[in-house]
PDB file of N, CA and C in Angstrom:
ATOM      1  N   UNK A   1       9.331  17.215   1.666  1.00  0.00           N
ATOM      2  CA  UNK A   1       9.456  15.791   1.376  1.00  0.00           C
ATOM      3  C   UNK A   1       9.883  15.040   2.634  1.00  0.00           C
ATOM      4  N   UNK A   2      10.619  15.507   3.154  1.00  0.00           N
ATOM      5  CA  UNK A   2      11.081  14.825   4.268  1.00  0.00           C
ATOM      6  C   UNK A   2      10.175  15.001   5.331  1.00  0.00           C
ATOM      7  N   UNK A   3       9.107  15.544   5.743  1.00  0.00           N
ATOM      8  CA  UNK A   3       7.908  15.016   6.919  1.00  0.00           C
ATOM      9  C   UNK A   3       7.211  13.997   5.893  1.00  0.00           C
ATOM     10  N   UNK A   4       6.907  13.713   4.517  1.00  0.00           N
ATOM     11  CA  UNK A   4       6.603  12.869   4.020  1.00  0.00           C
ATOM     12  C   UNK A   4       7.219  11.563   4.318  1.00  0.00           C
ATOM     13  N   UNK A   5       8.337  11.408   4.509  1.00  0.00           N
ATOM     14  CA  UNK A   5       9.289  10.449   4.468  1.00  0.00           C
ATOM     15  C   UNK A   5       8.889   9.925   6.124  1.00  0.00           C
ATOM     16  N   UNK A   6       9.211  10.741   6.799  1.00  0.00           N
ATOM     17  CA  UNK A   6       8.402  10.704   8.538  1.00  0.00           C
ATOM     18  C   UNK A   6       7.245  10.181   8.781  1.00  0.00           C
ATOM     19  N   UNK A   7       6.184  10.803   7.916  1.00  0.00           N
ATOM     20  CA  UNK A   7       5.080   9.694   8.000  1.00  0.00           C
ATOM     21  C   UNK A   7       4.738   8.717   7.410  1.00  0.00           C
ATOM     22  N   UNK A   8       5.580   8.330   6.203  1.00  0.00           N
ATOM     23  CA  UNK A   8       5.446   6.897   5.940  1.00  0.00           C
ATOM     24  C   UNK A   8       6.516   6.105   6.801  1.00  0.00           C
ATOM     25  N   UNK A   9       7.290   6.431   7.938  1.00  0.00           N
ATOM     26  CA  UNK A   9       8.237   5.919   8.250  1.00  0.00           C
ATOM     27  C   UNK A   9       7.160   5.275   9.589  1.00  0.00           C
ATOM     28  N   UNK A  10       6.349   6.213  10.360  1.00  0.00           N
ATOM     29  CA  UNK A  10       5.898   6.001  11.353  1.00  0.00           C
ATOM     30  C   UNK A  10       4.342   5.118  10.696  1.00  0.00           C
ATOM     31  N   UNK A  11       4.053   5.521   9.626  1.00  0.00           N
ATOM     32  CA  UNK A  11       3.386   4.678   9.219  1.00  0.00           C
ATOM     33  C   UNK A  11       3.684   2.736   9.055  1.00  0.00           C
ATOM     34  N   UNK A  12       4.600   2.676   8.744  1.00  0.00           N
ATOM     35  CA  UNK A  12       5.739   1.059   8.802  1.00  0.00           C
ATOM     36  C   UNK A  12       5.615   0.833  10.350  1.00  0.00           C
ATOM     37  N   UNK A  13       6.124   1.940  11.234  1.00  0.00           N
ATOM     38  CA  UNK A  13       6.130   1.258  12.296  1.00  0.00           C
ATOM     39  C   UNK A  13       4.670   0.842  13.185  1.00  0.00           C
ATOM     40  N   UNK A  14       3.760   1.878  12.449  1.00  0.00           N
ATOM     41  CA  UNK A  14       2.809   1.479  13.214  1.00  0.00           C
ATOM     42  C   UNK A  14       1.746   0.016  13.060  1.00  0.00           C
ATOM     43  N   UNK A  15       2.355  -0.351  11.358  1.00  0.00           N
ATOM     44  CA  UNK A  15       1.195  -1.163  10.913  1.00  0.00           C
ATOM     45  C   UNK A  15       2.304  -2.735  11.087  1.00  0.00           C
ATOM     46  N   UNK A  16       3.444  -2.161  11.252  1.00  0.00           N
ATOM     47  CA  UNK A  16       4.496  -3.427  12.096  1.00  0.00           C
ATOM     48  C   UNK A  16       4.241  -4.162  13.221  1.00  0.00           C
ATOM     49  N   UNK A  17       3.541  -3.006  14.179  1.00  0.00           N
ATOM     50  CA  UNK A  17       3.055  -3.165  15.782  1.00  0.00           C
ATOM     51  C   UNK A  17       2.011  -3.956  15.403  1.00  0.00           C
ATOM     52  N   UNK A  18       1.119  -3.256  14.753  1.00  0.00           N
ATOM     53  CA  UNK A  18      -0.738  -3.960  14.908  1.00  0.00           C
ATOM     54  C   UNK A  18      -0.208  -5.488  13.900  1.00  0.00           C
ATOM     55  N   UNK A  19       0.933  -5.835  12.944  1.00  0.00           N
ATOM     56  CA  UNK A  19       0.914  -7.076  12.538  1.00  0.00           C
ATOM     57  C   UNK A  19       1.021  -7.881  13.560  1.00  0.00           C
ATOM     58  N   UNK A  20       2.187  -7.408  14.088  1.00  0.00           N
ATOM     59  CA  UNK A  20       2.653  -8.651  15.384  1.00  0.00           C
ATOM     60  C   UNK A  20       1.785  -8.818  16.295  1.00  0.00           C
ATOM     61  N   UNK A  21       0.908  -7.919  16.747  1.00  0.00           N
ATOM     62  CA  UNK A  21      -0.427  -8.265  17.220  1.00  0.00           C
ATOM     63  C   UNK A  21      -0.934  -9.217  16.995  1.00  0.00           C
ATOM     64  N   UNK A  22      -1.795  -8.778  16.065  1.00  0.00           N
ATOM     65  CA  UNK A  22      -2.436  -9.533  15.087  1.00  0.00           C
ATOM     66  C   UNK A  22      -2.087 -10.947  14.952  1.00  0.00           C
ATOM     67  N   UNK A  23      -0.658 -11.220  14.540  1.00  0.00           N
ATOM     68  CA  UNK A  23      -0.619 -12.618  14.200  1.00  0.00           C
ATOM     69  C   UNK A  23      -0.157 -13.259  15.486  1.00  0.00           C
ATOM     70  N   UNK A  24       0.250 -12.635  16.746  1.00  0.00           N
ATOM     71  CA  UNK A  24       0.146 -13.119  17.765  1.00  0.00           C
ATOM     72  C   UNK A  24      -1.243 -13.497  18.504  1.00  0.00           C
ATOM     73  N   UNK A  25      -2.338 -13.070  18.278  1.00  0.00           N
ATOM     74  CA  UNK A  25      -3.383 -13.788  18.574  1.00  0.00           C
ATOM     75  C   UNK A  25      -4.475 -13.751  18.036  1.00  0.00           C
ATOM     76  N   UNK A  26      -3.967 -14.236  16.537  1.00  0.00           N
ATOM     77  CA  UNK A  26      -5.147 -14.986  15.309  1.00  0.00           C
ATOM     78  C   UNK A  26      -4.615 -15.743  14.904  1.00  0.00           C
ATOM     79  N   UNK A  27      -3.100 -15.627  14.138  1.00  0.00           N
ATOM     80  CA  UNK A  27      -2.413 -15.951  13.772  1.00  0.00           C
ATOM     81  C   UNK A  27      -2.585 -15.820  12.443  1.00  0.00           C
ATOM     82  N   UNK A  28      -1.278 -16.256  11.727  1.00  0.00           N
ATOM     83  CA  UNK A  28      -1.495 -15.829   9.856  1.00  0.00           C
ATOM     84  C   UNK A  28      -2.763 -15.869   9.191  1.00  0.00           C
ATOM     85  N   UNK A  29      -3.726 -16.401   9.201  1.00  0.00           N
ATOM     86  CA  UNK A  29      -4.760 -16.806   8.749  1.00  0.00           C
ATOM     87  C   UNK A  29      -5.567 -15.489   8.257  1.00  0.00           C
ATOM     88  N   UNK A  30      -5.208 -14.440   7.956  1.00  0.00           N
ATOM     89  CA  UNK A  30      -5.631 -13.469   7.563  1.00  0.00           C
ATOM     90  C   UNK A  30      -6.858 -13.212   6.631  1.00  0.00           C
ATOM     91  N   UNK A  31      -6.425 -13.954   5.288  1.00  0.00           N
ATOM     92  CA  UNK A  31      -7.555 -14.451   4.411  1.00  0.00           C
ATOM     93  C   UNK A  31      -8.899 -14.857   4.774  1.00  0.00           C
ATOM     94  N   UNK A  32      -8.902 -15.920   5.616  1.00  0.00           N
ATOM     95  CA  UNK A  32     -10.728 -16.181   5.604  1.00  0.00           C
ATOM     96  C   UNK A  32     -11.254 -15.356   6.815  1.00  0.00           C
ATOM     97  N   UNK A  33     -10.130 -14.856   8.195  1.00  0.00           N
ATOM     98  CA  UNK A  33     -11.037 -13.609   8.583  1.00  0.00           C
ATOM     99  C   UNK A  33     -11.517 -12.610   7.697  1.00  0.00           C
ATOM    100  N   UNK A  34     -10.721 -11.924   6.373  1.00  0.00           N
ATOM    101  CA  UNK A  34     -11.161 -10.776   5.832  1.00  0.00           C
ATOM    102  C   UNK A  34     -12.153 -11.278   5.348  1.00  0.00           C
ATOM    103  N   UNK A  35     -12.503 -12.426   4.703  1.00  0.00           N
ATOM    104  CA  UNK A  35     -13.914 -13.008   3.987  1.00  0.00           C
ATOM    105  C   UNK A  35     -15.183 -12.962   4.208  1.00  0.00           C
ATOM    106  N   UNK A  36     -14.923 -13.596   6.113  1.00  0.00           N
ATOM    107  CA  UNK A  36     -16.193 -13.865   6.748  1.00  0.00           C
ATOM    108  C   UNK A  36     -16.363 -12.246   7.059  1.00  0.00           C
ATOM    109  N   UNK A  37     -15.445 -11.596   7.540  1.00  0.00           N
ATOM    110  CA  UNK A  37     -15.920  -9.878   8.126  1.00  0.00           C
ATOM    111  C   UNK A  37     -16.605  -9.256   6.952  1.00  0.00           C
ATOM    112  N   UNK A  38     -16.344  -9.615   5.808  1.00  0.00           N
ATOM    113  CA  UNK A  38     -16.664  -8.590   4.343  1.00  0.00           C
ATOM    114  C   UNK A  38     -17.455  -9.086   3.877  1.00  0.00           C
ATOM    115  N   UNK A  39     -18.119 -10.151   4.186  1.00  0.00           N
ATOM    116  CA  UNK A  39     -19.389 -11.308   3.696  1.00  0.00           C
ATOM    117  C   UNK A  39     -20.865 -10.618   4.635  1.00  0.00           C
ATOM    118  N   UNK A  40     -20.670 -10.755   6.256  1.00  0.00           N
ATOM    119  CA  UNK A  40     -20.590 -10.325   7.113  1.00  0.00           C
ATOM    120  C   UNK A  40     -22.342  -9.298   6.749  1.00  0.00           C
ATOM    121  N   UNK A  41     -21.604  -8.130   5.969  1.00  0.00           N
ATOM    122  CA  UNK A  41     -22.413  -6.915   5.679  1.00  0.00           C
ATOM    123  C   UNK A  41     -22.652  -6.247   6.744  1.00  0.00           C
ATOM    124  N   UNK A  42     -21.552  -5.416   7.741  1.00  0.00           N
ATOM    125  CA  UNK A  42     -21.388  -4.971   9.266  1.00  0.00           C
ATOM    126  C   UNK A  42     -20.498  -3.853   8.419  1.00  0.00           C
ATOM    127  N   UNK A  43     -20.527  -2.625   9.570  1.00  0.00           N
ATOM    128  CA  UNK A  43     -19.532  -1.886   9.565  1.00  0.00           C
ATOM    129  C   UNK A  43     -18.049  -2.120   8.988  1.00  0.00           C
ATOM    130  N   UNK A  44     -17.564  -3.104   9.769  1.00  0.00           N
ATOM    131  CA  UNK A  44     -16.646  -3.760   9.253  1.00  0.00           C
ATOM    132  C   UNK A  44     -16.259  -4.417   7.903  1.00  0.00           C
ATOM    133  N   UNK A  45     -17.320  -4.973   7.428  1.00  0.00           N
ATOM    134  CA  UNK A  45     -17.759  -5.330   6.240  1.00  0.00           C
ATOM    135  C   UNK A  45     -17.373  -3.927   5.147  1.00  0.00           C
ATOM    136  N   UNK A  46     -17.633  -3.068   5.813  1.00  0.00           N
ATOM    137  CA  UNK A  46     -17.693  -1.537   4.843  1.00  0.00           C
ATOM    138  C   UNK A  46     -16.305  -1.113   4.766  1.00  0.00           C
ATOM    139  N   UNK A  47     -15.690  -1.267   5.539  1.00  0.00           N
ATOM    140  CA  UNK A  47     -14.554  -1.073   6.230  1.00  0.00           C
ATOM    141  C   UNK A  47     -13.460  -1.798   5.568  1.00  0.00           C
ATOM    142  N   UNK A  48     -13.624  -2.750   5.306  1.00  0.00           N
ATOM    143  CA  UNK A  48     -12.719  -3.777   4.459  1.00  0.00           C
ATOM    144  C   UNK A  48     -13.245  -3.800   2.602  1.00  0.00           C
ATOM    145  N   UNK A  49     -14.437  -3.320   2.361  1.00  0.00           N
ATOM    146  CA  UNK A  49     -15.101  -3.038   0.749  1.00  0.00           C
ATOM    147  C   UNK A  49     -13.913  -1.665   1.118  1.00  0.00           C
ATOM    148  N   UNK A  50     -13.681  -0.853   1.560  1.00  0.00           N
ATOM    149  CA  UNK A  50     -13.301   0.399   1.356  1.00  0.00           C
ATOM    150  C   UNK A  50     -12.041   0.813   1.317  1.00  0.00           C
ATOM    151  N   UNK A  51     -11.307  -0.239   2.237  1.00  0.00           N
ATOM    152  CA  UNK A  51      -9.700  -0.375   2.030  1.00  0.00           C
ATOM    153  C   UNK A  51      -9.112  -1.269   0.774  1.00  0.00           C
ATOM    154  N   UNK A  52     -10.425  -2.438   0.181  1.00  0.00           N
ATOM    155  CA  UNK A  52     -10.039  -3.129  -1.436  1.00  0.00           C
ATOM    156  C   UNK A  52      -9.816  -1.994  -1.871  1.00  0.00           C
ATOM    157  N   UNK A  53     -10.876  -0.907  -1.633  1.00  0.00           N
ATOM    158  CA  UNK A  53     -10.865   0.431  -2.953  1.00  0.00           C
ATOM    159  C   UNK A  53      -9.648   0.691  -2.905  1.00  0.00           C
ATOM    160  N   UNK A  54      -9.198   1.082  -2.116  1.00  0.00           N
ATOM    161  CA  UNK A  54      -7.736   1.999  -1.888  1.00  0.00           C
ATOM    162  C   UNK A  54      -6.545   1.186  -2.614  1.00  0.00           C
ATOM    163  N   UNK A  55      -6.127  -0.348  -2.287  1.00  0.00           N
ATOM    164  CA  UNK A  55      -5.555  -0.832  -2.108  1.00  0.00           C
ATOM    165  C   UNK A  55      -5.811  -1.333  -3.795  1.00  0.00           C
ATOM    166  N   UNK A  56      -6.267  -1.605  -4.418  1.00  0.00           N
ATOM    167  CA  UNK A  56      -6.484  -1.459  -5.974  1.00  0.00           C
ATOM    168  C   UNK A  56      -5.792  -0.334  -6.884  1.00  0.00           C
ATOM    169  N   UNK A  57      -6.560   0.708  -6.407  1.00  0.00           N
ATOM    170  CA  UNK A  57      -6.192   2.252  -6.899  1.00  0.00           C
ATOM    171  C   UNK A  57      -4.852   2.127  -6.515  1.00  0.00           C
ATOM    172  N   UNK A  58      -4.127   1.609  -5.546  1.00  0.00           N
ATOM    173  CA  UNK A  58      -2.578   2.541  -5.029  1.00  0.00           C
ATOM    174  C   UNK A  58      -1.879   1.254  -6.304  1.00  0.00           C
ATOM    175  N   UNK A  59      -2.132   0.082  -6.684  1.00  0.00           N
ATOM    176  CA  UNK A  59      -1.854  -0.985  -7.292  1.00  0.00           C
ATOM    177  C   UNK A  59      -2.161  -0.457  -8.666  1.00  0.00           C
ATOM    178  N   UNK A  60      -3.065   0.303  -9.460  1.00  0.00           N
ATOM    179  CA  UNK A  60      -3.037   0.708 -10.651  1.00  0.00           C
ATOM    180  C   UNK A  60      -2.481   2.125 -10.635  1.00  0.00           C
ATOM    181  N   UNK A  61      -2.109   2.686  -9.638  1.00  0.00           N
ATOM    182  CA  UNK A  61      -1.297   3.510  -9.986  1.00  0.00           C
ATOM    183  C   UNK A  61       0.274   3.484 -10.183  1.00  0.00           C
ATOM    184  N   UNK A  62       0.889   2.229  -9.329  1.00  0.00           N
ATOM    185  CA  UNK A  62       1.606   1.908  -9.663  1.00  0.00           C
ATOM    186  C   UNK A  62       2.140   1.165 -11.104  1.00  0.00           C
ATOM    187  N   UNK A  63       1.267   0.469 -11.257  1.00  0.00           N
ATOM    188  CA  UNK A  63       1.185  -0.198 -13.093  1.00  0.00           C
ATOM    189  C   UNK A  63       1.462   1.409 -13.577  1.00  0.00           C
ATOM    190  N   UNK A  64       0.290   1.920 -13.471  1.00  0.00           N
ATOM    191  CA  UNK A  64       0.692   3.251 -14.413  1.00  0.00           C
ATOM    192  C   UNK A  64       1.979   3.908 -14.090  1.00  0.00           C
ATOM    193  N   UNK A  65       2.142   4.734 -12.875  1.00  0.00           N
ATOM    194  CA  UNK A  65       3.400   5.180 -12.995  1.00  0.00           C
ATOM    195  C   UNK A  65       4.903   4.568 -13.382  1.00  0.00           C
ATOM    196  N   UNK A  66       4.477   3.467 -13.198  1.00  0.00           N
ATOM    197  CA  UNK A  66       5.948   2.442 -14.441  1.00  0.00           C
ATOM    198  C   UNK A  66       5.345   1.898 -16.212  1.00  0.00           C
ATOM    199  N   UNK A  67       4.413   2.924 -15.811  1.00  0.00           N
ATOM    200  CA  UNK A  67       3.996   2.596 -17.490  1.00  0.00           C
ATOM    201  C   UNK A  67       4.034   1.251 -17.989  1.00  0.00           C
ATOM    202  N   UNK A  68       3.221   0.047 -17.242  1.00  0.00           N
ATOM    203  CA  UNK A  68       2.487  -1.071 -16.794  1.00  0.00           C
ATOM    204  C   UNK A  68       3.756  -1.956 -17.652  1.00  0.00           C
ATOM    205  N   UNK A  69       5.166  -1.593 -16.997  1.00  0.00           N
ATOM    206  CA  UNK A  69       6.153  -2.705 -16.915  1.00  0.00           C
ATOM    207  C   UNK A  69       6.216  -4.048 -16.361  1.00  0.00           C
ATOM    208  N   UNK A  70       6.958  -4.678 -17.270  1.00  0.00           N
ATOM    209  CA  UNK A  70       6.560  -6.172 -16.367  1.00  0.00           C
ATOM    210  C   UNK A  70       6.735  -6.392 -15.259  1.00  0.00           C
ATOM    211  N   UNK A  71       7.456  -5.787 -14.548  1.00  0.00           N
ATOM    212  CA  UNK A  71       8.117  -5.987 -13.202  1.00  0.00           C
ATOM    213  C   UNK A  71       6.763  -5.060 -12.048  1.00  0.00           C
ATOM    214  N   UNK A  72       6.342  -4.094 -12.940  1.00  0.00           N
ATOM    215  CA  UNK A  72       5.365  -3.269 -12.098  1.00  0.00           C
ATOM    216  C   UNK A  72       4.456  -4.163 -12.118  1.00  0.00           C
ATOM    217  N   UNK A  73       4.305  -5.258 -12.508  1.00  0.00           N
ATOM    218  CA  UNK A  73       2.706  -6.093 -12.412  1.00  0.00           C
ATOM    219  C   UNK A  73       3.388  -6.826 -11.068  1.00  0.00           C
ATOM    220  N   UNK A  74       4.175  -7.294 -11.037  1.00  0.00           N
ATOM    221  CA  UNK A  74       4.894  -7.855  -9.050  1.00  0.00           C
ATOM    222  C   UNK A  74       4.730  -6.948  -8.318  1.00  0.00           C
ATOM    223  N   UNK A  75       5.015  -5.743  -8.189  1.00  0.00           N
ATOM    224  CA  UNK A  75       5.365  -4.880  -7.696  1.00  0.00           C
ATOM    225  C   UNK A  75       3.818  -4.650  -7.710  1.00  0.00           C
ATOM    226  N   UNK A  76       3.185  -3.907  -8.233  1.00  0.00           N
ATOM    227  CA  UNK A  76       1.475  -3.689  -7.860  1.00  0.00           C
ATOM    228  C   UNK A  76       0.860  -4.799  -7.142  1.00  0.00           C
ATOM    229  N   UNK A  77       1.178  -6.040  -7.640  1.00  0.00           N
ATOM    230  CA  UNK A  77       0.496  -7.187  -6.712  1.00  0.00           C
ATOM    231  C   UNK A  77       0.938  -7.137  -5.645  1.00  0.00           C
ATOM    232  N   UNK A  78       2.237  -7.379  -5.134  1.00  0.00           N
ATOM    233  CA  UNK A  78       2.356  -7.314  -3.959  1.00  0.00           C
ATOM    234  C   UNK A  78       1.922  -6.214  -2.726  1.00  0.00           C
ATOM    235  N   UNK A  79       1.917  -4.996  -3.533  1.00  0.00           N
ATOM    236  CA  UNK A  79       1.033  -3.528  -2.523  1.00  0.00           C
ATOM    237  C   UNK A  79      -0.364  -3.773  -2.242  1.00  0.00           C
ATOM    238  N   UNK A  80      -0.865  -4.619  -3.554  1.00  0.00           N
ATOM    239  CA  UNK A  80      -2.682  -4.597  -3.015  1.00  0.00           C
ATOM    240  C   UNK A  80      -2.963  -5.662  -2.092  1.00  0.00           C
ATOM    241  N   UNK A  81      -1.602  -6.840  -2.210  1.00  0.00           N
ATOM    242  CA  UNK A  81      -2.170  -7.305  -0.738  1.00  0.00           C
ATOM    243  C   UNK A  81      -1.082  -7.515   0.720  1.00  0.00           C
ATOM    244  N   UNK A  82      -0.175  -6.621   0.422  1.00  0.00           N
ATOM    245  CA  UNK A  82       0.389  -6.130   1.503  1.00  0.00           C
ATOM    246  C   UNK A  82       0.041  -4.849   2.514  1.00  0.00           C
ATOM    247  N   UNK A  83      -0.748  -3.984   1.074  1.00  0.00           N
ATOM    248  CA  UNK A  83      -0.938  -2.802   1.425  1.00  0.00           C
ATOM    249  C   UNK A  83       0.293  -1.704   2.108  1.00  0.00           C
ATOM    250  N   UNK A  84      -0.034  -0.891   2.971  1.00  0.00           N
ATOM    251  CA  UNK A  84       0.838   0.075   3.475  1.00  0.00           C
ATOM    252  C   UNK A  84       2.033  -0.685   3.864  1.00  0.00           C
ATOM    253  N   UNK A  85       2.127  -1.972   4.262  1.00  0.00           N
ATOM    254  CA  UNK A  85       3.356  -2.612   5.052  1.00  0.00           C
ATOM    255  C   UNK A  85       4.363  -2.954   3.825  1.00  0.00           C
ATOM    256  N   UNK A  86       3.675  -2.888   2.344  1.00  0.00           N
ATOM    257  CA  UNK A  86       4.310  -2.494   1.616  1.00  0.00           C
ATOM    258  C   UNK A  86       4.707  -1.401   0.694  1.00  0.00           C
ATOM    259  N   UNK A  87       4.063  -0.584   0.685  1.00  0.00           N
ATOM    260  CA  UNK A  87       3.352   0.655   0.050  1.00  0.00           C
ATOM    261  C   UNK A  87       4.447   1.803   0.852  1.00  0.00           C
ATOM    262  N   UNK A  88       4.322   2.037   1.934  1.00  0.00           N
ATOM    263  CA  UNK A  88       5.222   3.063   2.314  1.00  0.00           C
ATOM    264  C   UNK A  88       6.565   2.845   2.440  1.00  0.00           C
ATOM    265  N   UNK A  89       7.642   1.374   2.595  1.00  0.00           N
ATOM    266  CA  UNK A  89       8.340   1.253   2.183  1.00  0.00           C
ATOM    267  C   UNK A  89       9.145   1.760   0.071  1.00  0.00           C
ATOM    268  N   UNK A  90       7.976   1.075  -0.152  1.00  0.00           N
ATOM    269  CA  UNK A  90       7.820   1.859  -1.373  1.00  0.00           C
ATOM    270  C   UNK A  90       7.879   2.993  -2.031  1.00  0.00           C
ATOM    271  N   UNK A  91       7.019   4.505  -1.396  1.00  0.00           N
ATOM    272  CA  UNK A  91       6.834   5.244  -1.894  1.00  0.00           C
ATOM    273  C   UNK A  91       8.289   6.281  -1.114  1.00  0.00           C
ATOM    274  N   UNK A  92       8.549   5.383   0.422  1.00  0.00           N
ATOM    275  CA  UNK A  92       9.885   6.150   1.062  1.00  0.00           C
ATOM    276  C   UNK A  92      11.383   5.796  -0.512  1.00  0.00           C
ATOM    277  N   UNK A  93      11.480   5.107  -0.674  1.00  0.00           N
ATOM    278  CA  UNK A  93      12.366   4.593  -2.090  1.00  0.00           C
ATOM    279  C   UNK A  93      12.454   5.371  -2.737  1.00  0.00           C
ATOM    280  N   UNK A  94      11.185   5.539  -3.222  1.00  0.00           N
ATOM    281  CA  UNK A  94      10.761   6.216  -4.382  1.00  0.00           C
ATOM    282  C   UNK A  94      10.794   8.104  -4.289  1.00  0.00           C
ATOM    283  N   UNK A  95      10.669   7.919  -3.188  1.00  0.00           N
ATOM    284  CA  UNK A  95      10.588   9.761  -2.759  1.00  0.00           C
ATOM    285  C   UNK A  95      11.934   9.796  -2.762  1.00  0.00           C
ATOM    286  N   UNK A  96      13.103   9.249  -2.069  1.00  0.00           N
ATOM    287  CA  UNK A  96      14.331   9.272  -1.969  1.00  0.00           C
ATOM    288  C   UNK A  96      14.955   9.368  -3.674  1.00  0.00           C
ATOM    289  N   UNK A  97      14.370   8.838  -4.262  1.00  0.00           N
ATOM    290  CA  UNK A  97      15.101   8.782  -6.033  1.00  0.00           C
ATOM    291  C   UNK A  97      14.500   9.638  -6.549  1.00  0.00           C
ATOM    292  N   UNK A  98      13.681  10.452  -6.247  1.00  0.00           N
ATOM    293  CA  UNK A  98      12.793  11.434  -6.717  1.00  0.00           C
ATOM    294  C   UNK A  98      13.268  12.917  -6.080  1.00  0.00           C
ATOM    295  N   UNK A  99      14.293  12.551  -4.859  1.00  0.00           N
ATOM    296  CA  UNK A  99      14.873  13.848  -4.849  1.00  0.00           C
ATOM    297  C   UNK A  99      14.278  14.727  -4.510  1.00  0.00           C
ATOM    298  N   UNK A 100      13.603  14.727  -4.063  1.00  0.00           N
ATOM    299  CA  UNK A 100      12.260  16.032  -3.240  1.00  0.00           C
ATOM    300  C   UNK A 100      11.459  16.498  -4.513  1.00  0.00           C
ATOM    301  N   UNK A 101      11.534  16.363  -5.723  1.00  0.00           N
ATOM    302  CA  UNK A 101      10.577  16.265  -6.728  1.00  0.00           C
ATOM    303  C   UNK A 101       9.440  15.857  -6.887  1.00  0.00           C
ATOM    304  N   UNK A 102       8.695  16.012  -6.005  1.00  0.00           N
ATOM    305  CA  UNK A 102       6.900  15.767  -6.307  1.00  0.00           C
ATOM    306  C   UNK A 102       6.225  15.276  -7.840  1.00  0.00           C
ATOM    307  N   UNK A 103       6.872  15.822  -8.415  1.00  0.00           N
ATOM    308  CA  UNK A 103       6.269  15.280  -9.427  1.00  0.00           C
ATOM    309  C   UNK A 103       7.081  14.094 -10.540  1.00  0.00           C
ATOM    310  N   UNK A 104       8.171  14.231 -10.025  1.00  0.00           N
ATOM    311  CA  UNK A 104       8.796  12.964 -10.410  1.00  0.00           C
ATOM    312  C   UNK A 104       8.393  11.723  -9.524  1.00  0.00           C
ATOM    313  N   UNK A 105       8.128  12.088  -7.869  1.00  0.00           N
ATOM    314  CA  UNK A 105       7.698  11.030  -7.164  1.00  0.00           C
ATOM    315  C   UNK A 105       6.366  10.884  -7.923  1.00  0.00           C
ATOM    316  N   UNK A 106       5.123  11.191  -8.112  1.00  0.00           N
ATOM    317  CA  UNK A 106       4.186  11.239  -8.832  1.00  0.00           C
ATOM    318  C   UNK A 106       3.927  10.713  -9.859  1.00  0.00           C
ATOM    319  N   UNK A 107       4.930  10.961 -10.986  1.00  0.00           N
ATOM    320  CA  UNK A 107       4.604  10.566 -12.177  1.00  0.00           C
ATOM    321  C   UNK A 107       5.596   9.841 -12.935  1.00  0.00           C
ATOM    322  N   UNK A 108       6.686   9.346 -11.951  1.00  0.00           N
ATOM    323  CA  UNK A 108       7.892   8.307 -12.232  1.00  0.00           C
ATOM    324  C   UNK A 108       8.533   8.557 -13.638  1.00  0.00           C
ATOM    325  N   UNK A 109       9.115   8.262 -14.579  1.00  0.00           N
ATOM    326  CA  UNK A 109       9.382   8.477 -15.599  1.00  0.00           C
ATOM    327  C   UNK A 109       8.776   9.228 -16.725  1.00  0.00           C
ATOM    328  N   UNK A 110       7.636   9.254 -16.525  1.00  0.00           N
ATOM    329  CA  UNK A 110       6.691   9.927 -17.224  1.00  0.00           C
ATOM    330  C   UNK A 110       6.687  11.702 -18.083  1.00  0.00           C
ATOM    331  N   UNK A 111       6.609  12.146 -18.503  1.00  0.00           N
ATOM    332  CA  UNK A 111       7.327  13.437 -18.878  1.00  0.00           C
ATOM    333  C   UNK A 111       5.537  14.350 -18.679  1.00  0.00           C
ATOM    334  N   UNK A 112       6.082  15.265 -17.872  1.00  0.00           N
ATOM    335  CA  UNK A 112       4.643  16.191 -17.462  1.00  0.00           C
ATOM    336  C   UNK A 112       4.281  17.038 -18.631  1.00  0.00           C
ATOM    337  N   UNK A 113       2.982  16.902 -19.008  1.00  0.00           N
ATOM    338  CA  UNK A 113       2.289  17.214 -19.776  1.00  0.00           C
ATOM    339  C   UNK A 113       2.719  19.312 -19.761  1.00  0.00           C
TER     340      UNK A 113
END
């Protein structure tokens, strides 16, 4: 669990770096670049259809693993469009209350079949 914890840690820092990038020379405007690139129909275009996928799925898994609590509908919204810059903060939390338990990190309250 704990190299888990390491790479979502270096994961934060890395997608910290490429923000401040980023909004240092585009600036916030994030939204209608992802539009025009994913409109586009380029590599890139594929590239951004393929990270929605992800970024959905990690957002209904969260609904599910809180067994689609009200608070998990904030909490999922905010991961699908924060993504990892919120997501691995997240799942570091969550691994930490989970106690090196994989399958409690996994399946949150849930009782294993």
């Amino acid at each position: 669990m704990r190299a888990f914890q390491i790479l979502l840690g270096l994961f934060l820092i890395g997608i910290l770096v490429f923000t401040a990038s980023a909004v240092s020379k585009q600036g916030w405007d994030f939204v209608s670049l992802y539009i025009n690139e994913t409109l586009a129909l380029t590599w890139q275009s594929q590239f951004n259809f393929d990270f929605s996928c992800y970024l959905i799925l990690s957002a209904l898994w969260i609904l599910w693993r809180n067994q689609f609590s009200p608070s998990s509908f904030a909490v999922a919204g905010i991961a699908a469009i924060l993504g990892i810059l919120f997501f691995a903060p997240y799942l570091f939390i969550e691994s930490l209350k989970a106690k090196g338990d994989v399958k409690k990190l996994l399946l949150g309250e849930r009782e294993p079949n």
